[in-house]
C-alpha atoms as a PDB file:
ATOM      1  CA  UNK A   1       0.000   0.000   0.000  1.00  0.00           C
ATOM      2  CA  UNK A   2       1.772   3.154  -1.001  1.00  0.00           C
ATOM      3  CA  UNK A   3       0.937   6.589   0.612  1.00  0.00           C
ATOM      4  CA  UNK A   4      -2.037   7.812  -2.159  1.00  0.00           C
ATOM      5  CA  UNK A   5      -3.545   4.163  -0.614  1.00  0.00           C
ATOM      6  CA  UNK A   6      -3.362   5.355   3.003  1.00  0.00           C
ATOM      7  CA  UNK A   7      -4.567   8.235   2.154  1.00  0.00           C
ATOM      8  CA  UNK A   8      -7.932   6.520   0.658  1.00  0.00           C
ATOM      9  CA  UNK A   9      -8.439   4.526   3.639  1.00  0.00           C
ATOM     10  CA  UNK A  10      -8.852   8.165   5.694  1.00  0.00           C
ATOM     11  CA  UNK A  11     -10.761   9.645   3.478  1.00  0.00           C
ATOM     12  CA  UNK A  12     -12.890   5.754   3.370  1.00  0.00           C
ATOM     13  CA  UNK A  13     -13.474   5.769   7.387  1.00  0.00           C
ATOM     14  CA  UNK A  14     -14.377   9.889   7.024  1.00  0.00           C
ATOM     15  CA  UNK A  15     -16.621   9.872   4.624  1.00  0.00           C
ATOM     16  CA  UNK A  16     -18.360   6.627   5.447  1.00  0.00           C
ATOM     17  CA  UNK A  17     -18.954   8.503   8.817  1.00  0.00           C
ATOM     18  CA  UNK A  18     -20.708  11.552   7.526  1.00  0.00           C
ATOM     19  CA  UNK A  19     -22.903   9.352   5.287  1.00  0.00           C
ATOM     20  CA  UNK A  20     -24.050   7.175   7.950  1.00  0.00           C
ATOM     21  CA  UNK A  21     -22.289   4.061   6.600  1.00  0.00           C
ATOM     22  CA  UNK A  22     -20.484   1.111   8.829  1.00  0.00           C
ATOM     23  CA  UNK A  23     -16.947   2.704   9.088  1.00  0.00           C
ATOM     24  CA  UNK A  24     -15.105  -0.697   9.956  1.00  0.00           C
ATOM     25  CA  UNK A  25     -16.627  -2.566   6.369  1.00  0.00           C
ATOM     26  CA  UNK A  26     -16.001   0.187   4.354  1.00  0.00           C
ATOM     27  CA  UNK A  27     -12.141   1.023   5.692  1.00  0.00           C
ATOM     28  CA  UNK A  28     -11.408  -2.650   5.026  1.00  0.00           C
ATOM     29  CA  UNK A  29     -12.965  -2.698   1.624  1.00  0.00           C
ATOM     30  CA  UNK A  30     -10.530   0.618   1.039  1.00  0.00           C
ATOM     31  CA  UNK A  31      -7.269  -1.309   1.930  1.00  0.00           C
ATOM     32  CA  UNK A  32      -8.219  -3.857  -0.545  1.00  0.00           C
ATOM     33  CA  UNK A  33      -9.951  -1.713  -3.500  1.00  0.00           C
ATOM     34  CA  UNK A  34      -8.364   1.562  -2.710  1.00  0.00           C
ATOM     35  CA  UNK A  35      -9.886   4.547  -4.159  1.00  0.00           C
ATOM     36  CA  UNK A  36     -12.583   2.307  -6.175  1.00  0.00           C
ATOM     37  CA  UNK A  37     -14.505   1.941  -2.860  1.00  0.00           C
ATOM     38  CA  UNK A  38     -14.564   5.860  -2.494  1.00  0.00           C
ATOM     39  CA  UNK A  39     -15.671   6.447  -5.999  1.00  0.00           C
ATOM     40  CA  UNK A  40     -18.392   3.733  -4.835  1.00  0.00           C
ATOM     41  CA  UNK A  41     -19.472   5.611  -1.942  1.00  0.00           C
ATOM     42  CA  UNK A  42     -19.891   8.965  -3.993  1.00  0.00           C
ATOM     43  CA  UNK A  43     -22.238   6.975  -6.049  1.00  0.00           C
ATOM     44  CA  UNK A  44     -24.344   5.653  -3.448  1.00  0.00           C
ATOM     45  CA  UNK A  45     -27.355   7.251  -1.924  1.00  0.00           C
ATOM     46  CA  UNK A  46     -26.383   8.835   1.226  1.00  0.00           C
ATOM     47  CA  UNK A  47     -28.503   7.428   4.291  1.00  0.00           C
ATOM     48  CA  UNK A  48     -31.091   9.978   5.965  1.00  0.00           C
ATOM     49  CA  UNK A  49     -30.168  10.868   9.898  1.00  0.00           C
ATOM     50  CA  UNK A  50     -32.772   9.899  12.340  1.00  0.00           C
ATOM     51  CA  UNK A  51     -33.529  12.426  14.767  1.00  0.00           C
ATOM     52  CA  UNK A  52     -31.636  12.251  18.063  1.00  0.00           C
ATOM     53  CA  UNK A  53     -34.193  11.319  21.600  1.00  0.00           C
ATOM     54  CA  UNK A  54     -32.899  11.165  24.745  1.00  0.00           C
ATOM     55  CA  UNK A  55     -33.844   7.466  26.931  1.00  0.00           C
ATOM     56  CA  UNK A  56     -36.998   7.401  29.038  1.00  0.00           C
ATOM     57  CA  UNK A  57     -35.055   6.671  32.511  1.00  0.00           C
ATOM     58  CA  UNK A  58     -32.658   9.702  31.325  1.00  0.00           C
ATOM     59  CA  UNK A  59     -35.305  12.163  30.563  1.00  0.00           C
ATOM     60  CA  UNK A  60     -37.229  10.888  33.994  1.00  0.00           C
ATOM     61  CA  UNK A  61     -33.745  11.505  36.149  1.00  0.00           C
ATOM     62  CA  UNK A  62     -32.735  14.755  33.787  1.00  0.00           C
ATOM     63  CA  UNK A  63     -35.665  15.988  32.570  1.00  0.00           C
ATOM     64  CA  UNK A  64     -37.636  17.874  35.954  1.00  0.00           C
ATOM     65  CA  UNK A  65     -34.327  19.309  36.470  1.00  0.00           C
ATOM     66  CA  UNK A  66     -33.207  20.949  32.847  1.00  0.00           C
ATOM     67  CA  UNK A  67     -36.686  22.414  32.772  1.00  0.00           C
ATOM     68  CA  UNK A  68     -36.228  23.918  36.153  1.00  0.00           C
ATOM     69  CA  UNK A  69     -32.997  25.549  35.401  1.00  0.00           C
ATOM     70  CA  UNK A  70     -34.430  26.711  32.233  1.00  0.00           C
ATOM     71  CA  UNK A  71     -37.891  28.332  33.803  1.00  0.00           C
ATOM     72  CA  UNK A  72     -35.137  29.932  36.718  1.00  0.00           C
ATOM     73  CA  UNK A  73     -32.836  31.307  33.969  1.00  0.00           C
ATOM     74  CA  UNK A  74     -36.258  32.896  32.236  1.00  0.00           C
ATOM     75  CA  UNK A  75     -37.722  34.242  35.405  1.00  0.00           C
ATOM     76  CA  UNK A  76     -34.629  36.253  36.123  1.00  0.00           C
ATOM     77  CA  UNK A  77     -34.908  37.638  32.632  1.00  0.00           C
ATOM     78  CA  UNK A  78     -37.766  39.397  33.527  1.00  0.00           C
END
């Protein structure tokens, strides 16, 4: 694997993280196919983020207390 190689497999793991692919398939596919597995990625469609929720327990534990601070920090506003 020469240096333009390396740099492929960086680019691989990167990109297959912003597009929501598995990073670990996708860098080892790049040490074997090089920059043939990036030009695949650019071709494929890109995988649509799912909106971030916090646990139950968390927001149960958390929850009472974020909104507290939040109504304090708005009261003192005014």
């Amino acid at each position: 694997m020469n240096g333009l190689g390396l740099l492929a497999v960086f680019v691989t793991a990167f990109y297959s993280f912003a597009v929501g692919r598995n990073i670990i398939f996708w860098t080892f596919m790049s040490v074997f196919y090089s920059w043939f597995i990036v030009l695949l990625l650019l071709v494929m469609p890109k995988r649509e983020r799912k909106e971030f929720a916090f646990p139950r327990w968390f927001m149960r534990i958390f929850g009472p207390r974020y909104i507290n601070r939040q109504i304090s920090k708005m009261e003192e506003q005014f």
